[in-house]
Protein backbone atom coordinates (compact mmCIF):
# COMPACT_ATOMS: atom_id res chain seq x y z
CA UNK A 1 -5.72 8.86 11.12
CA UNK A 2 -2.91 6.67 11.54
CA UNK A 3 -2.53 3.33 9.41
CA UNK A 4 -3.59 0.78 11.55
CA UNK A 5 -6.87 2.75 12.17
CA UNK A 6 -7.45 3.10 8.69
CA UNK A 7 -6.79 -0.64 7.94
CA UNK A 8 -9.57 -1.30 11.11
CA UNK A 9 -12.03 0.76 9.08
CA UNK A 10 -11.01 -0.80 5.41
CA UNK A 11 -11.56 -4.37 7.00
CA UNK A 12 -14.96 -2.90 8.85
CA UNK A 13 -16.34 -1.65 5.43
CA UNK A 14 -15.32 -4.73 3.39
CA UNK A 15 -17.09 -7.15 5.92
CA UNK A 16 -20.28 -4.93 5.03
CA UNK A 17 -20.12 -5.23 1.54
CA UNK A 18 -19.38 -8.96 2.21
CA UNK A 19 -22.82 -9.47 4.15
CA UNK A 20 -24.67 -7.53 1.68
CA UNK A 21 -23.68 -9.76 -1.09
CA UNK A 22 -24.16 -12.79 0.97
CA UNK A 23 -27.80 -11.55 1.48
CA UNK A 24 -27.85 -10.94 -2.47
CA UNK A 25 -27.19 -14.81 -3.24
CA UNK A 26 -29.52 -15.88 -0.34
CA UNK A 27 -32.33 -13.66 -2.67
CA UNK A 28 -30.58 -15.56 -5.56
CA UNK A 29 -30.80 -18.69 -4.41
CA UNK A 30 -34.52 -18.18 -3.66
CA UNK A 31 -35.50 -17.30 -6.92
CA UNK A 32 -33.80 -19.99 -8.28
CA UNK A 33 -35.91 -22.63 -6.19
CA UNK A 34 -38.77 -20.59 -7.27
CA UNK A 35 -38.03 -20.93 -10.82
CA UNK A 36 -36.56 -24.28 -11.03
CA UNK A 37 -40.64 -25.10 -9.05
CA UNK A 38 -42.24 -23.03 -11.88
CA UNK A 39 -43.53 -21.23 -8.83
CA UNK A 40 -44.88 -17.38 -11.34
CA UNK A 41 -46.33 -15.43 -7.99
CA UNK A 42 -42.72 -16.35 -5.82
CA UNK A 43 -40.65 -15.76 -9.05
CA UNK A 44 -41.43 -12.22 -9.91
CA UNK A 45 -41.56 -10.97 -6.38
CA UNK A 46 -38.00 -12.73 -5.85
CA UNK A 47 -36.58 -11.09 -9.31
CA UNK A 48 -37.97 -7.73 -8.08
CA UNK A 49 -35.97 -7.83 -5.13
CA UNK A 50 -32.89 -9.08 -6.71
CA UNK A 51 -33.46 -6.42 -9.48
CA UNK A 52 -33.05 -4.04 -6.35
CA UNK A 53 -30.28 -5.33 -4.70
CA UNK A 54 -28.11 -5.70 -8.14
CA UNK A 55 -28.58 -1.98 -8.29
CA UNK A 56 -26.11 -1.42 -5.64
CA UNK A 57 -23.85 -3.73 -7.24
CA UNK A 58 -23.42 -0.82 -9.73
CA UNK A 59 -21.90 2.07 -7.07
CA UNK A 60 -19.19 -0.95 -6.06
CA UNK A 61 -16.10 0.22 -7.72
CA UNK A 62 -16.96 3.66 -6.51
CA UNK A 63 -17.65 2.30 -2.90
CA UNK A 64 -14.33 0.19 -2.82
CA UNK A 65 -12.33 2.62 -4.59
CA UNK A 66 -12.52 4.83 -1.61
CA UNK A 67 -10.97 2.53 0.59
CA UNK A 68 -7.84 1.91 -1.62
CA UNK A 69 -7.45 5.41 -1.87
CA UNK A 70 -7.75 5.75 1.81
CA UNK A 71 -4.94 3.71 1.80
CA UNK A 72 -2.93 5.14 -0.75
CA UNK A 73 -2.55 8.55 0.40
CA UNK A 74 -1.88 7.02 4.00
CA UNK A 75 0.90 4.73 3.61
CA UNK A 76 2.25 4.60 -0.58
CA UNK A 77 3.91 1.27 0.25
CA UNK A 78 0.72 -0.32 -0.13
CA UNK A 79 0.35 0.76 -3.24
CA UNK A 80 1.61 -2.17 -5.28
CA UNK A 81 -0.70 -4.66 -3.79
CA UNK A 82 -3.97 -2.33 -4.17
CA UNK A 83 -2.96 -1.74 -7.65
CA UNK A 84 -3.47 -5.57 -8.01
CA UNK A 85 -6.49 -5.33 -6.30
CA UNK A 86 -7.80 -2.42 -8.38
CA UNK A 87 -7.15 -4.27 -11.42
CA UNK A 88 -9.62 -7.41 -10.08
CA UNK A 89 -12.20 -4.77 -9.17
CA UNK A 90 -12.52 -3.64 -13.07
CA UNK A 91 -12.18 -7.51 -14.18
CA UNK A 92 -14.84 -7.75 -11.95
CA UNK A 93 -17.08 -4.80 -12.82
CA UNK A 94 -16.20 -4.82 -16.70
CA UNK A 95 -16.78 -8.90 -17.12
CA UNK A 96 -19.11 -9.72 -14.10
CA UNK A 97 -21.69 -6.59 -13.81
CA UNK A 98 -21.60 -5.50 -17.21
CA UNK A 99 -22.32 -8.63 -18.64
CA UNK A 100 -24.43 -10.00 -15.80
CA UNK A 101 -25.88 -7.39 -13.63
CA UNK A 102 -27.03 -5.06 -16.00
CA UNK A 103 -28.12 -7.32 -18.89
CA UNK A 104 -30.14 -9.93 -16.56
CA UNK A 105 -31.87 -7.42 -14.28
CA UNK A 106 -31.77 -3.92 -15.49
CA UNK A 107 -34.72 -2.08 -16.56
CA UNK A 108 -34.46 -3.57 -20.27
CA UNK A 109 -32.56 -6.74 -18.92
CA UNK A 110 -33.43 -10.98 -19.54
CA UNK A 111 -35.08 -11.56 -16.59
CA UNK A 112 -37.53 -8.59 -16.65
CA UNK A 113 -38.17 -9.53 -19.94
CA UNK A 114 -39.16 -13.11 -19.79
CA UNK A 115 -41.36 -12.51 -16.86
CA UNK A 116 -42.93 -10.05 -19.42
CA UNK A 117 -43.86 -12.60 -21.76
CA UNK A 118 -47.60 -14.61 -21.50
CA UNK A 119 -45.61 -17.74 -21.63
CA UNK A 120 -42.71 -17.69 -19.35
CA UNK A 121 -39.60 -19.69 -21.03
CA UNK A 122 -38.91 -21.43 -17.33
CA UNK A 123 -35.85 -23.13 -18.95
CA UNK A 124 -34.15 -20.36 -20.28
CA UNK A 125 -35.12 -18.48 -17.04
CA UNK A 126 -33.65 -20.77 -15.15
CA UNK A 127 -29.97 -20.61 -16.85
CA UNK A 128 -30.02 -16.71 -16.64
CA UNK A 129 -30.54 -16.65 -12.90
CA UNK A 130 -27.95 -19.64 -12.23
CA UNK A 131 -25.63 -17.58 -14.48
CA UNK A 132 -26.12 -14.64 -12.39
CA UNK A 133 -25.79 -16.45 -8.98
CA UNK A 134 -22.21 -18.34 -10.11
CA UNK A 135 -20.66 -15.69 -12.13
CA UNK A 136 -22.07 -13.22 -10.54
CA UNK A 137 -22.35 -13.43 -6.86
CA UNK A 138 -19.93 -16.01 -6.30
CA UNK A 139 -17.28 -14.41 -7.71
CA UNK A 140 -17.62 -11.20 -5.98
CA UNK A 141 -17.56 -12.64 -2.77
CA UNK A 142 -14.42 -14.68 -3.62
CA UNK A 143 -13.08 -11.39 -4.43
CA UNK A 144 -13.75 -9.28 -1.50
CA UNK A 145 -12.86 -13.02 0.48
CA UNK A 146 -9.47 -11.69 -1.13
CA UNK A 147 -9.55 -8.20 -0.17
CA UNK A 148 -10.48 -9.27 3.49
CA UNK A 149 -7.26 -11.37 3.34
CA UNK A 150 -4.95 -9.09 1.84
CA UNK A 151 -6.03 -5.96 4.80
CA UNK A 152 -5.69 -8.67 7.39
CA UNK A 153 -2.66 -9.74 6.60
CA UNK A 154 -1.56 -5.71 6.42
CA UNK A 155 -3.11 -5.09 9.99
CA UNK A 156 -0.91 -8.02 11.51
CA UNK A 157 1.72 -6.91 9.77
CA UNK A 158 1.31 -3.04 11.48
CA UNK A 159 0.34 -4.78 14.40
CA UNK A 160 3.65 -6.76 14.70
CA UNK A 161 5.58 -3.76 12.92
CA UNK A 162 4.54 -0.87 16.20
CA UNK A 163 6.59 -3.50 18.74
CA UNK A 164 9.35 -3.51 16.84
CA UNK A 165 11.91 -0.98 17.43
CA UNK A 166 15.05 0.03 14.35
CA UNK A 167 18.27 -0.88 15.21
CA UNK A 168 18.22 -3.24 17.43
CA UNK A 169 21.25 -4.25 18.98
CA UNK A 170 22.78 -0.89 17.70
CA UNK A 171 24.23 1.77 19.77
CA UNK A 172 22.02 4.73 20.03
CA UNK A 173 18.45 5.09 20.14
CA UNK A 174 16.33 6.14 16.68
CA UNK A 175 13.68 8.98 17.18
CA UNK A 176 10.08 8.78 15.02
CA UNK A 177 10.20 11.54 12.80
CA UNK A 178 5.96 12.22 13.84
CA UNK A 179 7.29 12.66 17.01
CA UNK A 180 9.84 15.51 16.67
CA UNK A 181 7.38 16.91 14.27
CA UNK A 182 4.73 17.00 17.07
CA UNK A 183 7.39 18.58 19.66
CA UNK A 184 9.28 20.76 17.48
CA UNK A 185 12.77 20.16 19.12
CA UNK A 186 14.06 17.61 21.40
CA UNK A 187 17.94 16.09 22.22
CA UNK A 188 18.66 12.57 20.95
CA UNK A 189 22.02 10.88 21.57
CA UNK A 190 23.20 14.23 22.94
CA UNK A 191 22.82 16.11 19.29
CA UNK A 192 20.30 19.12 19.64
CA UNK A 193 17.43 18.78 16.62
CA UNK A 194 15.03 21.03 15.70
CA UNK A 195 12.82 21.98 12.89
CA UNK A 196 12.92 24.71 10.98
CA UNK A 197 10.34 25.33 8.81
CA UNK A 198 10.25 22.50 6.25
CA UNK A 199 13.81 21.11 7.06
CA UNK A 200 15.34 19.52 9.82
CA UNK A 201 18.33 20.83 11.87
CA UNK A 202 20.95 18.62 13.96
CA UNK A 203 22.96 20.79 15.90
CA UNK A 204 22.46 24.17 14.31
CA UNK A 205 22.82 22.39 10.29
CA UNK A 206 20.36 21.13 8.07
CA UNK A 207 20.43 17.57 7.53
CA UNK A 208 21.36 17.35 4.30
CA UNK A 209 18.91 16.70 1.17
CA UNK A 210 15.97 16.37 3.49
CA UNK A 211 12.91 18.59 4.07
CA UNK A 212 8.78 17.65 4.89
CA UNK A 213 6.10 18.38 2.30
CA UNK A 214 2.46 17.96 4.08
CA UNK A 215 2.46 14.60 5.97
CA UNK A 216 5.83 13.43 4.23
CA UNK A 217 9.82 13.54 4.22
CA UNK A 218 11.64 13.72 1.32
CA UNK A 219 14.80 12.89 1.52
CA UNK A 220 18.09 11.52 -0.61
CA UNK A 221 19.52 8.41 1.17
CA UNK A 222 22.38 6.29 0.70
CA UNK A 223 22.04 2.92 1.19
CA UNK A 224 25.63 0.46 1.76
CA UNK A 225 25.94 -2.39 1.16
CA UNK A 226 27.81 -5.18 -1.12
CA UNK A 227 27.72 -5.48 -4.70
CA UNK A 228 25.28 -8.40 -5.25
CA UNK A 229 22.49 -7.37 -3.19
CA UNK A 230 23.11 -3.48 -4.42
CA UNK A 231 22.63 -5.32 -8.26
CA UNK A 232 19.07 -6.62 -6.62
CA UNK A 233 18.15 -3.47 -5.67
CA UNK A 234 19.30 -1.66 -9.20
CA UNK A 235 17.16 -4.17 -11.13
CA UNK A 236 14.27 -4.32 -8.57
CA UNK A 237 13.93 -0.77 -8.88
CA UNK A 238 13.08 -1.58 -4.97
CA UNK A 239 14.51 -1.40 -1.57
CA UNK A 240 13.28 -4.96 0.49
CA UNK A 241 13.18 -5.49 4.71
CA UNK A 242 15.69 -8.53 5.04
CA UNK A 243 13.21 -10.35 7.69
CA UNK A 244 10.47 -9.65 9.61
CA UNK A 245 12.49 -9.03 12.92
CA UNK A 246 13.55 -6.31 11.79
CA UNK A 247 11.17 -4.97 9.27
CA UNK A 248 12.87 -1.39 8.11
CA UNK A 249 15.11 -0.16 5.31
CA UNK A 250 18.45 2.07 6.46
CA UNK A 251 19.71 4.88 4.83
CA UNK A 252 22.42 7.73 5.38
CA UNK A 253 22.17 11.38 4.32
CA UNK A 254 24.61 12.54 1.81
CA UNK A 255 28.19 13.56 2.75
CA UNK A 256 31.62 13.17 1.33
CA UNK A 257 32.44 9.51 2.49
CA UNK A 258 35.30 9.91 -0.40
CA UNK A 259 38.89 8.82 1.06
CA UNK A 260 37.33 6.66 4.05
CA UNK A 261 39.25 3.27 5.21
CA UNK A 262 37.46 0.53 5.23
CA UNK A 263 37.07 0.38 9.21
CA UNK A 264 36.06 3.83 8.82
CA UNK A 265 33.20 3.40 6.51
CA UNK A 266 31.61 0.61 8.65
CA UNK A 267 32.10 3.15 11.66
CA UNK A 268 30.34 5.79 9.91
CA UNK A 269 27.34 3.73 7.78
CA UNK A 270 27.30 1.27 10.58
CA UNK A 271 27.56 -1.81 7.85
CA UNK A 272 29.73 -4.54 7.64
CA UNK A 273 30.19 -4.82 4.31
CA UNK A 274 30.07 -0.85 2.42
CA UNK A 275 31.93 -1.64 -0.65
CA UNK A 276 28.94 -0.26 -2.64
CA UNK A 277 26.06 2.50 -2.55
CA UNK A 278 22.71 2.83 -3.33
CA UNK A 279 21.50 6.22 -4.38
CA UNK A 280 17.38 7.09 -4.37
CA UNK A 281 15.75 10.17 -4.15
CA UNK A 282 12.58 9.10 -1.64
CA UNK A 283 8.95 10.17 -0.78
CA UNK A 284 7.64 8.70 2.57
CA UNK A 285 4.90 9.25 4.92
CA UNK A 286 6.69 11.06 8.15
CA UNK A 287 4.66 8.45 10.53
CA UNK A 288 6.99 5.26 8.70
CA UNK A 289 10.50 6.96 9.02
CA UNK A 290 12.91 6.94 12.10
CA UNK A 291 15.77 8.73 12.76
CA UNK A 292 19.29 8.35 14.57
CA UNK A 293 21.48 11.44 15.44
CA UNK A 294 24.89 10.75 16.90
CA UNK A 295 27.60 13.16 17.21
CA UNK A 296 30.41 12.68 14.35
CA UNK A 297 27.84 10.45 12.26
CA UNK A 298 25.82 10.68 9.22
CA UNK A 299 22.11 11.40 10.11
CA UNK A 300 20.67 7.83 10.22
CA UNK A 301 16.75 6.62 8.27
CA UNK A 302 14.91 3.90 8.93
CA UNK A 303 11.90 2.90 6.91
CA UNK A 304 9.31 0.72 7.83
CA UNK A 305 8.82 -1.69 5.47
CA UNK A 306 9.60 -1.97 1.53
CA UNK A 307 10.79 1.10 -0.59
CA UNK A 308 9.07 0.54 -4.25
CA UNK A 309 9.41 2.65 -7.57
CA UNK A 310 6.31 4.62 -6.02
CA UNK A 311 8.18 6.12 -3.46
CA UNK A 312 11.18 7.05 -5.68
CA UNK A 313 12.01 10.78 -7.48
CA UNK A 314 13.65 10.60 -10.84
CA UNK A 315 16.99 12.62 -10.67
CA UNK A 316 18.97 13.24 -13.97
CA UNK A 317 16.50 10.75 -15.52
CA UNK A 318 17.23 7.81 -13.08
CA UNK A 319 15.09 6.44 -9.82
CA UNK A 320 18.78 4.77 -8.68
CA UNK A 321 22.07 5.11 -8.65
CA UNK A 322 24.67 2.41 -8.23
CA UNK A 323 28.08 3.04 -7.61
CA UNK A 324 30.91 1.56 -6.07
CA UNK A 325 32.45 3.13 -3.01
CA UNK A 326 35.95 3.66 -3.77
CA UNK A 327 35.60 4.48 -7.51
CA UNK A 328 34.49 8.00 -6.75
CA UNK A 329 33.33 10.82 -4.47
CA UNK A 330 30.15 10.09 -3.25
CA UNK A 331 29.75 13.33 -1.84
CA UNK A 332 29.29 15.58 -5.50
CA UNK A 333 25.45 14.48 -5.45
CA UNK A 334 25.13 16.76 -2.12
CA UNK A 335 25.22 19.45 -4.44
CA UNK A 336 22.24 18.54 -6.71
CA UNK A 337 20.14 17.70 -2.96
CA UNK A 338 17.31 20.44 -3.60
């Protein structure tokens, strides 16, 4: 299932819990009129039901959990904004159900327990429900109000992401890597590529420091560019889109680019300013990458959207390397590619 599907369902599922909550309050709400009226018939029937309803509030981290992880294992970019999200979910089921849903309505909890009493404590009743309704209810629908945002503002961004081509303006056309996995071989920009087995082949060699593992590429690219925004990316520990027109990350397989002029590096990386060079080791789903093959050229990536620390491999105990161009041989990594 391909991102954008998985997003529809997320957003599908979310607006579900979202109405079921709703309905929660709107049982909340009822009891609380019932309560603040000293109304004893209305009251217990309405604390029943909520009793009920709360229950499911106690399968929600399960129950959301599988949609991040739907996520995760689709498209690992995501993963730094649903770690944030994860991390409101236990706020929210450590502080809000723990404290609220459990104690006020459980089998042993407040409200079962006043209503057990001959004389009914209607004012103390009344703050236990109230406290359940605003710290309970409230908040949970402000936070999947967030979740609903955030997967909104993903599916726009996929949406806007599958008219947009790489390299536009550039000479030569990029291929989707899920599409010369689905047909095996095809020619692109007159360079014969194939795959064999787990690696890919341009012209009868493997492109270098690149083979697929299930529905990912793994690959060592080399990113050029100049030495303050190559300092960014060191400390970032991140690659970043520069806009949204042109939402993808480039990157060149290894090769000796040692001895190059100037003019001949921006010929061969296809950047105007390659006085320095990013090194990463990356893990990407095979759906997000592109590629360019042109006779006489590096093998070309592009990435859709961000590279983050979860899609890097440590090598020699380091996610990055930064090095300047003409202070050394770029091409001794290719031996340490496997």
């Amino acid at each position: 299932m391909e991102l954008k599907e998985i997003l529809k369902k997320v957003l599908r599922d979310i607006k579900k819990e979202k109405k079921w909550v709703v309905l929660e309050g709107r049982f909340l709400e009822k009891l609380k009129r019932f309560v603040s009226q000293r109304n004893e018939e209305q009251t217990r029937a309405y604390a029943n039901a909520c009793s009920r309803a709360m229950r499911r509030e106690h399968r929600f981290e399960k129950r959301v959990f599988r949609f991040i992880e739907m996520l995760e294992e689709s498209n690992p970019s995501l993963k730094e904004n649903l770690n944030k999200l994860k991390e409101q979910i236990r706020v929210y089921e450590n502080n809000i159900i723990s404290k609220i849903s459990k104690p006020l309505f459980g089998e042993r909890g407040t409200v079962p327990e006043l209503l057990k009493q001959e004389e009914i404590d209607w004012a103390r009743l009344e703050i236990e429900v109230h406290s359940a309704y605003t710290s309970g209810v409230q908040q949970l629908v402000t936070l999947l109000a967030n979740m609903e945002k955030e997967f909104t503002m993903h599916l726009e961004l996929e949406a806007r992401y599958s008219f947009i081509k790489p390299g536009k303006g550039i000479k030569g056309d990029y291929i989707k890597l899920s599409e010369l996995i689905k047909r095996r071989s095809l020619i692109s920009n007159k360079v014969n590529v194939d795959i064999r087995g787990n690696e890919i082949y341009r012209d009868s060699r493997p492109v270098q420091g690149c083979r697929l593992i299930g529905g990912n590429i793994e690959f060592i690219g080399y990113h050029f560019t100049n030495e303050e925004s190559a300092k960014i990316i060191e400390k970032r520990m991140k690659f970043e889109i520069k806009n949204f027109m042109d939402p993808y990350v480039y990157l060149l397989e290894p090769m000796d680019y040692s001895g190059k002029s100037e003019n001949e590096m921006r010929y061969l990386t296809g950047s105007s300013a390659a006085t320095d060079v990013v090194i990463a080791k990356i893990i990407y789903p095979a759906e997000r990458v592109w590629l360019k093959f042109e006779k006489d050229r590096p093998t070309h990536f592009a990435v859709e959207g961000d590279i983050s620390i979860h899609h890097l491999i440590k090598r020699k105990k380091e996610y990055i390397v930064h090095k300047k161009v003409k202070s050394y041989s770029v091409g001794r990594f290719v031996s340490n590619v496997k």
